[in-house]
N, C-alpha and C. Protein backbone atom coordinates (compact mmCIF):
# COMPACT_ATOMS: atom_id res chain seq x y z
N UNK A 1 80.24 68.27 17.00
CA UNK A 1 79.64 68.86 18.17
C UNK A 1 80.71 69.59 18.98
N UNK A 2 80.34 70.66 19.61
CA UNK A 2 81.15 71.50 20.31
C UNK A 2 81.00 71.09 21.86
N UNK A 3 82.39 70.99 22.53
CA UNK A 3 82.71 70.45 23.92
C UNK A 3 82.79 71.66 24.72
N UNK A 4 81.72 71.92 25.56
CA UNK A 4 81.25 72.79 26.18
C UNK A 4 82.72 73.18 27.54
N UNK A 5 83.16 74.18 27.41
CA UNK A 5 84.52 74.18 28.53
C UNK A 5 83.90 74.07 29.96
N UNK A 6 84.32 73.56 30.72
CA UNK A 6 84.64 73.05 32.29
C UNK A 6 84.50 74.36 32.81
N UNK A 7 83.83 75.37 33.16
CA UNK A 7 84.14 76.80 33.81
C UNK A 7 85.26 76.63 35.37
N UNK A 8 84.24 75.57 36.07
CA UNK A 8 84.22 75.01 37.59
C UNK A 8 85.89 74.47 37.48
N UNK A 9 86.57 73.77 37.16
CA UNK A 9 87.85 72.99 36.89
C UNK A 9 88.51 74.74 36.48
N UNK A 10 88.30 75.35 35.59
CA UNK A 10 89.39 76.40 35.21
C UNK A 10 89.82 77.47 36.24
N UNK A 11 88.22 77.78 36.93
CA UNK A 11 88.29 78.73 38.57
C UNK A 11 89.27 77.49 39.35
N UNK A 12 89.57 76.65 39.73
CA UNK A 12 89.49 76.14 40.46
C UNK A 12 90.84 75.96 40.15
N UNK A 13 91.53 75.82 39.08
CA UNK A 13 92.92 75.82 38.54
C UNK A 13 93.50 77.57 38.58
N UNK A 14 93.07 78.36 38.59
CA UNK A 14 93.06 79.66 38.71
C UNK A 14 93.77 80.14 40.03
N UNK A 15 92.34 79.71 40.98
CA UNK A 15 92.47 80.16 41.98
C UNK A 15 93.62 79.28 42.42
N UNK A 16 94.01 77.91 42.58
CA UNK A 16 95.15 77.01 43.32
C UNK A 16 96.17 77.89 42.79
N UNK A 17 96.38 78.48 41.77
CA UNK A 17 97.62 79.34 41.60
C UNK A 17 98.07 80.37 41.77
N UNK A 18 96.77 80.70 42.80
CA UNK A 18 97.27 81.95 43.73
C UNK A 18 96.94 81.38 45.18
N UNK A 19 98.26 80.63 46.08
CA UNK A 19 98.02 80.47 47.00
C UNK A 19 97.38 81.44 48.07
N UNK A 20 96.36 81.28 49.35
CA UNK A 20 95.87 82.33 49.73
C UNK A 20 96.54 81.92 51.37
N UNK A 21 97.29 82.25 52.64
CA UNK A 21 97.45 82.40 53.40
C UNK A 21 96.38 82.61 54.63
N UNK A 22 95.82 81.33 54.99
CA UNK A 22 94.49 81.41 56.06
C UNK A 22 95.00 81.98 57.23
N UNK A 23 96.30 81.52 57.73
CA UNK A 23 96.31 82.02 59.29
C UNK A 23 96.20 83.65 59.22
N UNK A 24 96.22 84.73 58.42
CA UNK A 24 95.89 85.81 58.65
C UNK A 24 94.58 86.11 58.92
N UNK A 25 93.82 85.30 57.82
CA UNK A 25 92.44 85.06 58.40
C UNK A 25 91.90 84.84 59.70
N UNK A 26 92.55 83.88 59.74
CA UNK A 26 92.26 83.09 61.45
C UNK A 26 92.81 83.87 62.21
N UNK A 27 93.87 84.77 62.45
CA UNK A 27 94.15 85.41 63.51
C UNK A 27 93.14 86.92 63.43
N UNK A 28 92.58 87.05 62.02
CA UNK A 28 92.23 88.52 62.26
C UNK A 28 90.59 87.82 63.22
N UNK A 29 90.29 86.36 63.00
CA UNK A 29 88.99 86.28 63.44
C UNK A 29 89.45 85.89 64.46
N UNK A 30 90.75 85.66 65.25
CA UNK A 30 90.58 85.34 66.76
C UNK A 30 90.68 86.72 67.51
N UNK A 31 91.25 87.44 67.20
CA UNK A 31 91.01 89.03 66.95
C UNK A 31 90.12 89.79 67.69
N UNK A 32 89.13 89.12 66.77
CA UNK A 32 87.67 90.33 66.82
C UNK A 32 86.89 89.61 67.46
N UNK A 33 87.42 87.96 67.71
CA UNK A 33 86.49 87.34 69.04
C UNK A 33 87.14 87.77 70.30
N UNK A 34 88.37 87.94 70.44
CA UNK A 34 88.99 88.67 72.00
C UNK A 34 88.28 90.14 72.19
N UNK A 35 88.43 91.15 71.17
CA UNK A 35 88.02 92.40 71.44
C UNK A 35 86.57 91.99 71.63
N UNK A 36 85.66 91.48 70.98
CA UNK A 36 83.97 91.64 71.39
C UNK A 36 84.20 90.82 73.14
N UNK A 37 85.00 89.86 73.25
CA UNK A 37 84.93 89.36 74.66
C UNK A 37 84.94 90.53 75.70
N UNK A 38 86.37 91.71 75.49
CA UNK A 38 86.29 92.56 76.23
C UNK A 38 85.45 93.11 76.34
N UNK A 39 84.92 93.56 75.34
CA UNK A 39 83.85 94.65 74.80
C UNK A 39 82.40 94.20 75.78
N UNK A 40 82.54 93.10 75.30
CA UNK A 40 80.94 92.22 76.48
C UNK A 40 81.32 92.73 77.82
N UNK A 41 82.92 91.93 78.17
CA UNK A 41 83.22 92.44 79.90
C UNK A 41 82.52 93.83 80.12
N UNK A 42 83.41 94.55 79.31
CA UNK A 42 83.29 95.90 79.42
C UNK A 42 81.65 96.46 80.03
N UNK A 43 80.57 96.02 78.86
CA UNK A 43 79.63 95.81 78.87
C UNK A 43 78.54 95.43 80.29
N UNK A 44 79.38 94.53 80.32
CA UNK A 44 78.24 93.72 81.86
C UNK A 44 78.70 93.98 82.95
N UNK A 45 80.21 94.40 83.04
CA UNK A 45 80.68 95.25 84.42
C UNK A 45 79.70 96.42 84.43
N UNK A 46 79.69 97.57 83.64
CA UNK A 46 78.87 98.26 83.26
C UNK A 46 77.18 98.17 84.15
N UNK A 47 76.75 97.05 83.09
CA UNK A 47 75.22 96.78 83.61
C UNK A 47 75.25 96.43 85.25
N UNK A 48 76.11 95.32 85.65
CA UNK A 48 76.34 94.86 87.26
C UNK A 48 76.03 96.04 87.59
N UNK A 49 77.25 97.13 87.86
CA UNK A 49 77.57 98.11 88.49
C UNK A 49 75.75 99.15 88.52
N UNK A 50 75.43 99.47 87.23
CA UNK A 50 73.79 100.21 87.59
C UNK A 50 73.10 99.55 88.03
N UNK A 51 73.24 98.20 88.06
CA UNK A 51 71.93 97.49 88.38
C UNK A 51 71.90 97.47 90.31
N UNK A 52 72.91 97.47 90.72
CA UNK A 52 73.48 97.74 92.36
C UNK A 52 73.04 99.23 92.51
N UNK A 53 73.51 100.35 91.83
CA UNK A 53 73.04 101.19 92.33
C UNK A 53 71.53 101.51 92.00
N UNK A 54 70.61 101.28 90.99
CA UNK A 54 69.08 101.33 91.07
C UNK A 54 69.16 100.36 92.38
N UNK A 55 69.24 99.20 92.90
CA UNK A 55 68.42 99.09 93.69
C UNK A 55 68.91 99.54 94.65
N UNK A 56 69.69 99.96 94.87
CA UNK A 56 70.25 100.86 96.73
C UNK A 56 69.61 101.70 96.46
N UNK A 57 68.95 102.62 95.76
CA UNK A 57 68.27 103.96 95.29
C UNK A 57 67.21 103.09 95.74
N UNK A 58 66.59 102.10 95.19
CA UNK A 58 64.74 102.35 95.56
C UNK A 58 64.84 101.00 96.80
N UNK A 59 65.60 100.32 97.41
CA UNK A 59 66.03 100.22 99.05
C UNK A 59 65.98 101.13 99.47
N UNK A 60 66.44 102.19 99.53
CA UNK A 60 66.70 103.97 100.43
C UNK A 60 65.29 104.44 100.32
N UNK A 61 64.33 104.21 99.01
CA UNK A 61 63.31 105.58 98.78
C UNK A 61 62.36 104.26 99.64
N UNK A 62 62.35 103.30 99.26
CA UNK A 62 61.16 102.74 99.97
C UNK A 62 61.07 102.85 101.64
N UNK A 63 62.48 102.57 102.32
CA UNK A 63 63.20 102.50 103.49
C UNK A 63 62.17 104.17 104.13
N UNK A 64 62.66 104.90 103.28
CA UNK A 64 62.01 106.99 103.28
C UNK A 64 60.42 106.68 103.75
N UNK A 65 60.14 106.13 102.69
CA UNK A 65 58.47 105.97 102.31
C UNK A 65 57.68 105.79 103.24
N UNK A 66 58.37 104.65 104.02
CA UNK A 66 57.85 104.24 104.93
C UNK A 66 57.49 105.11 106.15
N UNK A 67 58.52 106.03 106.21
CA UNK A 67 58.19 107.60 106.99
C UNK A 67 56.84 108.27 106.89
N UNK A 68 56.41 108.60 105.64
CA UNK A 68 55.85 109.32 105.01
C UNK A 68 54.27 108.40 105.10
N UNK A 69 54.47 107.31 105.27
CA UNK A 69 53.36 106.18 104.71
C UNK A 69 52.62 106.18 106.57
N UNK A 70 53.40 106.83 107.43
CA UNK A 70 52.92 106.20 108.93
C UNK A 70 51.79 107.41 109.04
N UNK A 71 50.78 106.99 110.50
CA UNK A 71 49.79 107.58 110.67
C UNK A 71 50.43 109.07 111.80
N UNK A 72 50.11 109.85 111.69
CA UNK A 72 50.47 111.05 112.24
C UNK A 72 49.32 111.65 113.43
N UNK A 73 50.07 112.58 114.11
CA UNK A 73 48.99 112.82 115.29
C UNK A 73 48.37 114.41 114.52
N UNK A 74 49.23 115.00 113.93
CA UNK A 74 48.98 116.35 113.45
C UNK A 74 48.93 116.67 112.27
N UNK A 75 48.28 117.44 111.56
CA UNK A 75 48.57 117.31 110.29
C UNK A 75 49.69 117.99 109.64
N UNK A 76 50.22 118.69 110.72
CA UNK A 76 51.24 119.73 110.04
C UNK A 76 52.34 118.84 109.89
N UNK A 77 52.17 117.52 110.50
CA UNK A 77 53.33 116.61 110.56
C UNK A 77 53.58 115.67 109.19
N UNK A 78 52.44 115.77 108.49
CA UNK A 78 52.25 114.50 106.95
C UNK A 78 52.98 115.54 106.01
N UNK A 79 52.86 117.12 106.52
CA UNK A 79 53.62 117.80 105.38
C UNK A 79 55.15 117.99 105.72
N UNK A 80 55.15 118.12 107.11
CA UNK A 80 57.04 118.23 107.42
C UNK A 80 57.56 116.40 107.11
N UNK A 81 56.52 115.36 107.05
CA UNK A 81 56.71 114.00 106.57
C UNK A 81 57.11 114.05 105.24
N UNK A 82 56.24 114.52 104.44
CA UNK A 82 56.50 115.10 102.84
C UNK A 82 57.85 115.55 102.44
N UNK A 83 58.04 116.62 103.04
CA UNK A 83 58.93 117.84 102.87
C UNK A 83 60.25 116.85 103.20
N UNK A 84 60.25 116.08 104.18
CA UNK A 84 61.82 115.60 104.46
C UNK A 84 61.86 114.46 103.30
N UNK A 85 60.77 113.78 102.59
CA UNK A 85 61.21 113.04 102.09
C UNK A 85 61.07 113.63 100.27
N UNK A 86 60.92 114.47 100.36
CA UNK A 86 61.12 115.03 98.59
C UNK A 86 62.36 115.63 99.21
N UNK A 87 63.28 116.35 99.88
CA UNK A 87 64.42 116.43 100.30
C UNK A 87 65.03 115.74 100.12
N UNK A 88 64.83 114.37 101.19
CA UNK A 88 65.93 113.44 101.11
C UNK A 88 66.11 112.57 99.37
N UNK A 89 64.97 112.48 98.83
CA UNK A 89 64.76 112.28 97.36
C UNK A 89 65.60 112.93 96.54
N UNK A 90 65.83 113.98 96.90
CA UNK A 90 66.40 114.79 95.99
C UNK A 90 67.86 114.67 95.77
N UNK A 91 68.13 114.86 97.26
CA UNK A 91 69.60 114.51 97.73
C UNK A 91 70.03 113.20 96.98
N UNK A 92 69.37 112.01 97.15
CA UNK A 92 69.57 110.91 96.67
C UNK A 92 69.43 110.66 95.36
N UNK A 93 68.77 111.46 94.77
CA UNK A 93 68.85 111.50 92.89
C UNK A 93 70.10 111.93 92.83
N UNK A 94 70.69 113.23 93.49
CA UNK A 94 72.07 113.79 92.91
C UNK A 94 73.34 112.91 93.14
N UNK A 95 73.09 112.04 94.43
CA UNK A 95 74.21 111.09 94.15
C UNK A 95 74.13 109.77 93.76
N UNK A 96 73.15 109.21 93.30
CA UNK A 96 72.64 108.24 92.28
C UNK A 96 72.84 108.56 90.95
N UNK A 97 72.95 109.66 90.49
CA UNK A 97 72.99 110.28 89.02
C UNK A 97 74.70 110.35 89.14
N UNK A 98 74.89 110.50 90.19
CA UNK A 98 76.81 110.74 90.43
C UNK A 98 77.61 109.69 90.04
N UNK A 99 76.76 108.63 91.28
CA UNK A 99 77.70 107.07 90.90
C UNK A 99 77.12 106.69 89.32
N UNK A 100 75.83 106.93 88.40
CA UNK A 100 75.60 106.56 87.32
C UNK A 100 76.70 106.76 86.22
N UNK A 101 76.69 108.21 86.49
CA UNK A 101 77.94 109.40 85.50
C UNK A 101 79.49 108.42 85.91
N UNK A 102 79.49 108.09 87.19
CA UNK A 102 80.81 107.52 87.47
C UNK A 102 81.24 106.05 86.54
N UNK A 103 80.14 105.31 86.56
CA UNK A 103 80.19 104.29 85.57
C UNK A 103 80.26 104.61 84.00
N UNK A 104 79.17 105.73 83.62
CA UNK A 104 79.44 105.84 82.34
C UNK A 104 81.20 106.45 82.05
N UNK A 105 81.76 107.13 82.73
CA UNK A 105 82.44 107.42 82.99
C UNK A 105 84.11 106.53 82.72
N UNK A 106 83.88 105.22 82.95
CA UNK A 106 84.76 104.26 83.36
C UNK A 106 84.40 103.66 82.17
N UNK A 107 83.64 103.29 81.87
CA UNK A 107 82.95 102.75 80.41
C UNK A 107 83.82 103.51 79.47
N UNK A 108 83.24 104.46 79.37
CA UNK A 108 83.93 105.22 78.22
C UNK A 108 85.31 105.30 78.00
N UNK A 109 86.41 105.58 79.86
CA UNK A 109 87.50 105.48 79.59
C UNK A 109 88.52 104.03 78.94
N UNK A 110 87.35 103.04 79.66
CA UNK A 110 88.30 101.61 79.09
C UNK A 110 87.95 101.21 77.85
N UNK A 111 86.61 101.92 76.99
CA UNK A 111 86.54 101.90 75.75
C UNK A 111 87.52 102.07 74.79
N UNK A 112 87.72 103.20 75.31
CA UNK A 112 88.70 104.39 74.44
C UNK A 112 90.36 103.25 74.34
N UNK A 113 90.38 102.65 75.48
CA UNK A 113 91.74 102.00 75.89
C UNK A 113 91.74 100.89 74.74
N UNK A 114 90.69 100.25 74.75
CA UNK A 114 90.16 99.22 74.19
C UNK A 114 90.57 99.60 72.40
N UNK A 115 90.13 100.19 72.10
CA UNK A 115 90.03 101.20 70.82
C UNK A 115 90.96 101.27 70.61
N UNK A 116 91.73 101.71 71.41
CA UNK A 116 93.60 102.78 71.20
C UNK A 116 94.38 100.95 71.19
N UNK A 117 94.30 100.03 71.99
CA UNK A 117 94.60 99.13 71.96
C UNK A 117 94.58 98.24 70.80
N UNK A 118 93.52 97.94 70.06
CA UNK A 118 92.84 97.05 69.14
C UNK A 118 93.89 98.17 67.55
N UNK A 119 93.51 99.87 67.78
CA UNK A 119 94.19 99.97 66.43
C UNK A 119 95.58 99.86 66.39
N UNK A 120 96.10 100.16 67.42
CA UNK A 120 97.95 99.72 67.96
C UNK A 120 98.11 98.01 67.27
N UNK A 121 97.71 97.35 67.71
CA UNK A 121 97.51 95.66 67.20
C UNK A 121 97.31 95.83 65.63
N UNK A 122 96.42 96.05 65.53
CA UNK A 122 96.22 96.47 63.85
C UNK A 122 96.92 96.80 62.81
N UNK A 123 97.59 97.94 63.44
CA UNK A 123 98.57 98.30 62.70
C UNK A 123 99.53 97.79 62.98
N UNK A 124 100.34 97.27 64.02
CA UNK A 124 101.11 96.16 63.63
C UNK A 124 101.25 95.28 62.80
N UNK A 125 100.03 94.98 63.25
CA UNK A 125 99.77 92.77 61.75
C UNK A 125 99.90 93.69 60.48
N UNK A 126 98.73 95.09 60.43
CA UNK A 126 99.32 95.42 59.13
C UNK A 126 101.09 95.42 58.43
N UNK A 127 101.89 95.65 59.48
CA UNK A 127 102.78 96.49 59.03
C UNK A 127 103.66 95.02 58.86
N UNK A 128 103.18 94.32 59.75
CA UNK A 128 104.18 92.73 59.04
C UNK A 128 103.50 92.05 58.32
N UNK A 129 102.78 91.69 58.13
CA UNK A 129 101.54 91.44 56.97
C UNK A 129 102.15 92.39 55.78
N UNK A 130 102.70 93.53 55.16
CA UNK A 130 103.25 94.11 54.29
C UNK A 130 104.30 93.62 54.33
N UNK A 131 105.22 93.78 55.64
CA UNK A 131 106.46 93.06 55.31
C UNK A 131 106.64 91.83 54.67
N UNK A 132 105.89 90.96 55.52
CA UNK A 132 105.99 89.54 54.68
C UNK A 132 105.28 89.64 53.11
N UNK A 133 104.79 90.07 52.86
CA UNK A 133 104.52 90.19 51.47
C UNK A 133 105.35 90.69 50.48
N UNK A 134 106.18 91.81 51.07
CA UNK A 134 107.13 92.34 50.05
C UNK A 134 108.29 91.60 49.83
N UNK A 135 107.99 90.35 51.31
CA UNK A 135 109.52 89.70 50.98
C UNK A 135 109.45 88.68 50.32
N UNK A 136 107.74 88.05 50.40
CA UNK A 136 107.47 87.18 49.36
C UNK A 136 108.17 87.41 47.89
N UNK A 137 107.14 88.71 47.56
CA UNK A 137 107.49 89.15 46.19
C UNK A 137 108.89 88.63 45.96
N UNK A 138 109.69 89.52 46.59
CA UNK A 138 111.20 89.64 46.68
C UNK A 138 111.70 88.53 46.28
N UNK A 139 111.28 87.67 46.58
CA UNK A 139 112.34 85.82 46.72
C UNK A 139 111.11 85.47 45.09
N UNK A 140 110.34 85.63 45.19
CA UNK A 140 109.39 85.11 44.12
C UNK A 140 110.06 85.77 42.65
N UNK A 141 110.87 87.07 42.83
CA UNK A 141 111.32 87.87 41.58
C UNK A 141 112.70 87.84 41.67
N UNK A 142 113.52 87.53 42.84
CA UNK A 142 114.36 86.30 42.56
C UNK A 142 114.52 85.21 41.79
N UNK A 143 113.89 84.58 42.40
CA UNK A 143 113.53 83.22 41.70
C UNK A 143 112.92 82.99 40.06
N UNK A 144 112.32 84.38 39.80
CA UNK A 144 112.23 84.45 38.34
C UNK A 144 113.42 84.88 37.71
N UNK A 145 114.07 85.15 38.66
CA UNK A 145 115.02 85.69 37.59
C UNK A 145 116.41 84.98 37.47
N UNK A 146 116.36 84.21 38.20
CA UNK A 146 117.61 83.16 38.33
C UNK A 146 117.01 82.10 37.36
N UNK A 147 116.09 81.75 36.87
CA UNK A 147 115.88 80.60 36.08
C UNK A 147 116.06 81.05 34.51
């Protein structure tokens, strides 16, 4: 009868003889848990910041409204009531859309930082991450060759 080979035992003898180096692992995953941390900051400063200015925008329009909403003696007065408050509306979209642009604005620049930051890091670990490898080799083809 034929003795069926062990596949599981031979991978497993295989692989132990190529040691594999986790802390690169582990640092590339503590890594990409710091950058998504920023990335969130980044993120919810972001949201805070619009969520303050929508409501000072519809505080102000309701605050208006209330102009517009009162009983008048004349009628020529519900339209100069009108008129000041699609005015003042207006006014207040352009600098609500201002401070909006100002956030996207800031977003984008500490992105970019973020970005320029994270591939600077990167290429570092790469570049000693090669080093240490070539010096592995190095001592490893040494060592073959002295025996």
């Amino acid at each position: 009868m034929t003795k069926t080979q062990d596949y599981s035992k031979m991978m497993q003898e295989m692989m132990g003889s190529f040691p594999v180096d986790m802390t690169a692992i582990t640092d590339a995953f503590k890594n990409q848990a710091a950058m998504g941390e920023k990335m969130s900051k980044v993120a919810l400063e972001a949201a805070d910041k619009s969520a303050e200015i929508s409501t000072a925008w519809t505080k102000e329009t309701i605050a208006k409204i209330g102009v517009v909403s009162t009983a008048k003696d004349d009628a020529a007065d519900y339209t100069k009531a009108m008129t000041d408050f699609a005015s003042a509306q207006a006014e207040l979209a352009a600098q609500n859309m201002a401070a909006f642009a100002e956030v996207a604005k800031k977003v984008q620049a500490e992105t970019v930082e973020l970005m320029l930051a994270a591939g600077k890091e990167m290429g570092d670990e790469a570049q000693a991450a090669v080093k240490k490898a070539t010096d592995d080799v190095s001592k490893a083809a040494k060592k073959a060759t002295t025996k």
